[in-house]
C-alpha atoms as a PDB file:
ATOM      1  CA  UNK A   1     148.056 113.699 108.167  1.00  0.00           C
ATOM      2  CA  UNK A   2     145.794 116.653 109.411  1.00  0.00           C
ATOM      3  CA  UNK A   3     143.681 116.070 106.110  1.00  0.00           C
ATOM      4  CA  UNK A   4     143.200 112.082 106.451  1.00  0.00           C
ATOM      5  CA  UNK A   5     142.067 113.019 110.230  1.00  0.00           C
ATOM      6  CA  UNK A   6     139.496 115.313 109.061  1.00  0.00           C
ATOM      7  CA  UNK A   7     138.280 112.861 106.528  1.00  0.00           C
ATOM      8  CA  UNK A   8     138.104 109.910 108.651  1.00  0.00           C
ATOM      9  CA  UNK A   9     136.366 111.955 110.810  1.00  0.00           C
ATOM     10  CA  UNK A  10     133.654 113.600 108.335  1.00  0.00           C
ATOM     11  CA  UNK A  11     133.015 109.431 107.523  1.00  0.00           C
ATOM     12  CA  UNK A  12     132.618 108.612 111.207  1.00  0.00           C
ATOM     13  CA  UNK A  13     130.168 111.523 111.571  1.00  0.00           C
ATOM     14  CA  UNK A  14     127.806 110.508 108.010  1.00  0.00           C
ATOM     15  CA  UNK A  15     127.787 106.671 109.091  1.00  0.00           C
ATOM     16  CA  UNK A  16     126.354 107.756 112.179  1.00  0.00           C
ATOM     17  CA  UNK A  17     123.966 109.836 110.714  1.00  0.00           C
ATOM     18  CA  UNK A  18     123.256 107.067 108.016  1.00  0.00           C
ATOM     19  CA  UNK A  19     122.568 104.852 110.753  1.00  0.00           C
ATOM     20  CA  UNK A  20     120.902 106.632 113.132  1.00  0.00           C
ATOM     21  CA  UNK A  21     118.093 108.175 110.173  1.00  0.00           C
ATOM     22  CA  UNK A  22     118.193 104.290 109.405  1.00  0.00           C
ATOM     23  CA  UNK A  23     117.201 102.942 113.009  1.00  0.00           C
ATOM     24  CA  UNK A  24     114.743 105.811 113.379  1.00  0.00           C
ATOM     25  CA  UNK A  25     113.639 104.993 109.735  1.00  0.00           C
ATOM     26  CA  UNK A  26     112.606 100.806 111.347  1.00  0.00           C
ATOM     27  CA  UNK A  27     111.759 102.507 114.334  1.00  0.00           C
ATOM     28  CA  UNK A  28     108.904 104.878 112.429  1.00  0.00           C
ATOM     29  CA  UNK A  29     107.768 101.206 110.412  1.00  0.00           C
ATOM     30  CA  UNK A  30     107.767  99.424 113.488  1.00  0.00           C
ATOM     31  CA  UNK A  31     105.238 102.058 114.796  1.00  0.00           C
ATOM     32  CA  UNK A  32     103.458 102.238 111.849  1.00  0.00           C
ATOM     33  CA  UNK A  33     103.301  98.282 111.771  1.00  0.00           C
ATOM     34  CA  UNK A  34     102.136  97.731 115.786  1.00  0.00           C
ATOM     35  CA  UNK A  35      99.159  99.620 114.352  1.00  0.00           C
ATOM     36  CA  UNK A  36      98.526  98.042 111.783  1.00  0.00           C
ATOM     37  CA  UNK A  37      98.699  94.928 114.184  1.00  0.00           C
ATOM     38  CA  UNK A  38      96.138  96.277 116.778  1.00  0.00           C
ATOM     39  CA  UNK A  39      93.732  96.702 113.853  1.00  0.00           C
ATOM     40  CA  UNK A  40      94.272  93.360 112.460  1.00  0.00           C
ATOM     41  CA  UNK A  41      93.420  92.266 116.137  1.00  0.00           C
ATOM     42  CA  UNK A  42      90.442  94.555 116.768  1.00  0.00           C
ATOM     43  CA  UNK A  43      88.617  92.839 113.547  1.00  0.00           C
ATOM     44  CA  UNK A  44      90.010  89.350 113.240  1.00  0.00           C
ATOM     45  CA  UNK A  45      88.062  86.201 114.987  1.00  0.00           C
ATOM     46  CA  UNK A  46      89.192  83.253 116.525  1.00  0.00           C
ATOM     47  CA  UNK A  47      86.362  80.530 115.777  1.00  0.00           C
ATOM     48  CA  UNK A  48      87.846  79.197 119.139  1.00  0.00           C
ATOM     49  CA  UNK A  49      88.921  81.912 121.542  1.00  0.00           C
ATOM     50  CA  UNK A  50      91.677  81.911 123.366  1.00  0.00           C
ATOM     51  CA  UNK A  51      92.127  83.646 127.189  1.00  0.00           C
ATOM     52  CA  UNK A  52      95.311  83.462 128.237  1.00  0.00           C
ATOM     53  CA  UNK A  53      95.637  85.055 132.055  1.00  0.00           C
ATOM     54  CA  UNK A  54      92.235  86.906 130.322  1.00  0.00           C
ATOM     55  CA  UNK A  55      94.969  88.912 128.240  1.00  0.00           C
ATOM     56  CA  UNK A  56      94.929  89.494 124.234  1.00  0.00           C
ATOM     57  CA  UNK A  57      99.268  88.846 123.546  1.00  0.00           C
ATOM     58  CA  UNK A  58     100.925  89.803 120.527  1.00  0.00           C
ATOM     59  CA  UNK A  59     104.522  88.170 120.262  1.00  0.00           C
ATOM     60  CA  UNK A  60     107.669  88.221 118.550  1.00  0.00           C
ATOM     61  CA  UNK A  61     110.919  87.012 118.494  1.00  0.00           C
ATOM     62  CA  UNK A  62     112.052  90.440 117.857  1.00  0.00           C
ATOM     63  CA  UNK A  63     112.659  92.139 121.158  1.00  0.00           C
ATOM     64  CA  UNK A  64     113.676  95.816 119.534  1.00  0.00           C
ATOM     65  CA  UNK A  65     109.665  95.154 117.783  1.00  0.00           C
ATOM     66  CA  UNK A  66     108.430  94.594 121.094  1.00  0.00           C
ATOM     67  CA  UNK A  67     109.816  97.638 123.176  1.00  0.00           C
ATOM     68  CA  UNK A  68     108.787  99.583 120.466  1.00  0.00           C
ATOM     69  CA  UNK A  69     104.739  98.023 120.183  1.00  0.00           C
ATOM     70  CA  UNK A  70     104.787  98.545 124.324  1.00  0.00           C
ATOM     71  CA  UNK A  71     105.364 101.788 123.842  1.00  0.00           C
ATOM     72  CA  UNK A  72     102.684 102.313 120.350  1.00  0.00           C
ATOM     73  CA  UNK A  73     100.086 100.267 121.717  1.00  0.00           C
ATOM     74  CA  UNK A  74     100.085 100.966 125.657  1.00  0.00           C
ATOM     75  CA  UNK A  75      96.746 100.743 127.673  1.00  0.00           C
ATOM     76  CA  UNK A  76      94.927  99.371 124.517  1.00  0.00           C
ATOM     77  CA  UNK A  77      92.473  96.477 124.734  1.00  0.00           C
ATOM     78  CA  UNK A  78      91.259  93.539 121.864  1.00  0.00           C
ATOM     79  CA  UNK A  79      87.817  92.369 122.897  1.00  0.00           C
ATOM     80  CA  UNK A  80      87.645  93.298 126.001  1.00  0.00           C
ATOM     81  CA  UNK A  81      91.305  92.024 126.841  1.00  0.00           C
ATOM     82  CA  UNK A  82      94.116  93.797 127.862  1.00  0.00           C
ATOM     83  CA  UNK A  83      96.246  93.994 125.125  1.00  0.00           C
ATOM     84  CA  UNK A  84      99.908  92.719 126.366  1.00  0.00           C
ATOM     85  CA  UNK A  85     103.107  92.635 123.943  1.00  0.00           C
ATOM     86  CA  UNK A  86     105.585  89.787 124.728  1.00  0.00           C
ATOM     87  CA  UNK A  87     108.854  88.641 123.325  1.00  0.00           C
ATOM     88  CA  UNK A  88     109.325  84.964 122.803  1.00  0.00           C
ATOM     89  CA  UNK A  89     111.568  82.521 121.748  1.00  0.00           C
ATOM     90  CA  UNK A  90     110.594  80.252 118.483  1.00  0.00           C
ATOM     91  CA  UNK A  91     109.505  76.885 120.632  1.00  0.00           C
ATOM     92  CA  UNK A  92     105.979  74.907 121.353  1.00  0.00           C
ATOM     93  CA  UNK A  93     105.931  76.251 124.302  1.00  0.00           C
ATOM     94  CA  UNK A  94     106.166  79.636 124.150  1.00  0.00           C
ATOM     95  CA  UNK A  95     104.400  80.575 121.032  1.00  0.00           C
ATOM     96  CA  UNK A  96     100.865  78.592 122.477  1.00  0.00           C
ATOM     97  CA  UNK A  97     100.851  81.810 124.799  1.00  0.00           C
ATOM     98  CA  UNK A  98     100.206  84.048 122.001  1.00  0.00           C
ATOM     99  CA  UNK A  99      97.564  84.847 119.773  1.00  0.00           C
ATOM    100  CA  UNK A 100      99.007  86.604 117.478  1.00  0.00           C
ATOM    101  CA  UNK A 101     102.654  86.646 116.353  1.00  0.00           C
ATOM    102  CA  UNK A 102     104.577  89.066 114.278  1.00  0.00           C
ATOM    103  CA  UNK A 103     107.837  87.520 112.566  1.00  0.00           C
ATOM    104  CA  UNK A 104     109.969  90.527 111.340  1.00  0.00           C
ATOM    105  CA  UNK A 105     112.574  90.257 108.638  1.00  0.00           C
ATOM    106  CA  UNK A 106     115.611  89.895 111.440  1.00  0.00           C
ATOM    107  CA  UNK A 107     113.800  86.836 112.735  1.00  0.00           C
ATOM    108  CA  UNK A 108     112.518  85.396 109.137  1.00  0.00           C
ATOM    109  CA  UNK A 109     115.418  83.121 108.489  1.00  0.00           C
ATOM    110  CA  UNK A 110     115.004  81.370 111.971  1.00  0.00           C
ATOM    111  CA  UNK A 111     111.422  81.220 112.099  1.00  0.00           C
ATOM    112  CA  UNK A 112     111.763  78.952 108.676  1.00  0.00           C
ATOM    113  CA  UNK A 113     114.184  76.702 110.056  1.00  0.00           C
ATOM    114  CA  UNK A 114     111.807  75.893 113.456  1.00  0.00           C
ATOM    115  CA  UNK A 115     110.019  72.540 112.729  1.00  0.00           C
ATOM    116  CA  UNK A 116     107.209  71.494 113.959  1.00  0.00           C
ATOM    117  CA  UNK A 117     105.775  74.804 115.317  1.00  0.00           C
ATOM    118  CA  UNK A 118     101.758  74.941 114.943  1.00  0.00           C
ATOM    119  CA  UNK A 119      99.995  78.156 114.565  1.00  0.00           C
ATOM    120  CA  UNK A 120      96.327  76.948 115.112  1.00  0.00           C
ATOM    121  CA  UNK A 121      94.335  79.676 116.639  1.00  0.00           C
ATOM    122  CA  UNK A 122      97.375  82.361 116.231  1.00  0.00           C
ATOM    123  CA  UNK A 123      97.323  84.950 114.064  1.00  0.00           C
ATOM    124  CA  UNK A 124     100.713  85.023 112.325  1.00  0.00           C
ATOM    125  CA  UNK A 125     101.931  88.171 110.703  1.00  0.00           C
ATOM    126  CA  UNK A 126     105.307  88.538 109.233  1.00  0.00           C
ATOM    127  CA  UNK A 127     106.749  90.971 106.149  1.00  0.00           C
ATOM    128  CA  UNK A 128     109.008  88.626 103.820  1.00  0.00           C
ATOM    129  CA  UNK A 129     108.085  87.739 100.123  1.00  0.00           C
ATOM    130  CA  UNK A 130     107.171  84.166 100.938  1.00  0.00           C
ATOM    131  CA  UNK A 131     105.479  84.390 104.343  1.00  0.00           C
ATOM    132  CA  UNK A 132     102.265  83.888 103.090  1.00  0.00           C
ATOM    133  CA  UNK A 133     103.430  80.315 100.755  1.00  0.00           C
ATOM    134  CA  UNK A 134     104.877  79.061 104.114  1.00  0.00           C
ATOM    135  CA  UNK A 135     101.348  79.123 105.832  1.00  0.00           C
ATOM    136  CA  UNK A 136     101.486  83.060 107.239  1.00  0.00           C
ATOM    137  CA  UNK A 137      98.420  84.880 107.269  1.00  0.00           C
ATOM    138  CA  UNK A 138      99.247  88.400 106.674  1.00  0.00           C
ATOM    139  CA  UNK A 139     102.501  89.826 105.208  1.00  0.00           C
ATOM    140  CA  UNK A 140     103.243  93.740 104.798  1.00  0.00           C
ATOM    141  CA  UNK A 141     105.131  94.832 101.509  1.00  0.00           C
ATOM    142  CA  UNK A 142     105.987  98.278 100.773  1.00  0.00           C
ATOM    143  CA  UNK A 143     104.956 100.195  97.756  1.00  0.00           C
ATOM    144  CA  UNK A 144     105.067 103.176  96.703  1.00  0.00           C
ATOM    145  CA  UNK A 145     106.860 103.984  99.999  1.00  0.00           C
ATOM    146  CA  UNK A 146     103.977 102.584 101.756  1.00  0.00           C
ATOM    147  CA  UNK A 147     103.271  99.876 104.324  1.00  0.00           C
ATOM    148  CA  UNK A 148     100.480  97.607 102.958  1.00  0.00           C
ATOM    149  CA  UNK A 149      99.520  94.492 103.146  1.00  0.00           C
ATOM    150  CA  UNK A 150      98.062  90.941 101.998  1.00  0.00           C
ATOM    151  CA  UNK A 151      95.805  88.618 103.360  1.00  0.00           C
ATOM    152  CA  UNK A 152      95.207  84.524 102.327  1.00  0.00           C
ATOM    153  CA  UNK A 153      92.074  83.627 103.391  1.00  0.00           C
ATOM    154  CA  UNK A 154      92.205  80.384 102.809  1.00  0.00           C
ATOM    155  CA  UNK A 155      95.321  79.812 105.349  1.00  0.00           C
ATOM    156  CA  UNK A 156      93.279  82.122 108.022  1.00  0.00           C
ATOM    157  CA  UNK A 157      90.608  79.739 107.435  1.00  0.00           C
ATOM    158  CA  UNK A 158      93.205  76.409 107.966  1.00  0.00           C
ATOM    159  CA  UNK A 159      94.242  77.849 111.264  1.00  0.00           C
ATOM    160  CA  UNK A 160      90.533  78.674 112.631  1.00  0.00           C
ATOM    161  CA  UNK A 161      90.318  82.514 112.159  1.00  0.00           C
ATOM    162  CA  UNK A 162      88.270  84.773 110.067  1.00  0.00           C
ATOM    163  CA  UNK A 163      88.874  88.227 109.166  1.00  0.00           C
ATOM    164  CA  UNK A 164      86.210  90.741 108.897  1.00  0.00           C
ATOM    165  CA  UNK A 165      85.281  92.212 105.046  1.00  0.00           C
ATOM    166  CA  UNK A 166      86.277  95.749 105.971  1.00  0.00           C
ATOM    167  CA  UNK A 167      90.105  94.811 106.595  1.00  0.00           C
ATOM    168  CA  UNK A 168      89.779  92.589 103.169  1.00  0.00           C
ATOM    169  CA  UNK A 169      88.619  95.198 101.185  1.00  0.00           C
ATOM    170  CA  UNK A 170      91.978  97.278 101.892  1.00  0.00           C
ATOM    171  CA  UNK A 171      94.297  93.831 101.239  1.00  0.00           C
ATOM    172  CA  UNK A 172      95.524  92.312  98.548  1.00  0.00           C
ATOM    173  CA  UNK A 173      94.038  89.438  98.476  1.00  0.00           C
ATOM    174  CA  UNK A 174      95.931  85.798  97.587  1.00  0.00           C
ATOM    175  CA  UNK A 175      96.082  81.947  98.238  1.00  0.00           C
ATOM    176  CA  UNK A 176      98.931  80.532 100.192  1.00  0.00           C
END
């Protein structure tokens, strides 16, 4: 009895460790990724600008990506514009705030099954295999143990934005 105590104990202790290193594992990609995001920002343009309340807003659906990109990218402007992070829901409504949105892999599944959501003027960023074939602009991959990332043009393009050379020349370029 004494020994099947001790070793459900010793497994209660390494799942919590397992879990914990793997939150602060997202956590340290989430970082990583808001970055990556404010760059994206800083050297994208919208062929028709948007000024929401004069702000620059990067969404998501993901409200753990969210608290963690207020606390990565505070006091940071795009353009001139305060740079505010907001979570949304997946509607019309909500998603016309933004001008950029960042679908992460916990909100993937219902971001495919919205209809009818237009991303004109929005820079959408997600990190699935098949965000960029369902009209996404960017998508990070890992390899190597690295965050990168790829960029379609020609669905940029679709939804009215550009993206300057110097980003291009560090993505992998493809066609949605």
């Amino acid at each position: 009895m004494q020994l099947l105590k001790l070793l459900l104990n010793g497994l209660l202790i390494t799942l919590t460790l397992f879990f914990s290193a793997k939150s602060a594992a997202t956590e340290k990609e989430y970082m990583l990724k808001a970055g990556f995001l404010y760059n994206f920002a800083r050297f994208a343009h919208w062929v028709t600008p948007t000024y929401h309340n004069n702000n620059f807003t990067l969404c998501s659906p993901d409200k753990s990506f969210i608290d963690i990109a207020d606390v990565a990218l505070t006091k940071r402007n795009i353009q001139k514009r305060p740079l505010i992070n907001k979570h949304i829901s997946l509607e019309p409504n909500s998603i016309k705030l933004c001008d950029m949105v960042f679908i992460t892999s916990k909100t993937y599944a219902n971001w495919k099954s919205t209809p009818n959501l237009t991303y004109k003027n929005i820079l959408l960023v997600g990190e699935n295999d098949g965000f960029i074939e369902s009209n996404g602009h960017i998508r990070f991959f890992l390899s190597s143990g690295k965050v990168r990332f790829e960029i379609s043009p020609n669905n940029l393009k679709i939804d009215g934005l550009t993206m300057s050379s110097k980003v291009l020349r560090l993505a992998r370029i493809v066609d949605g």
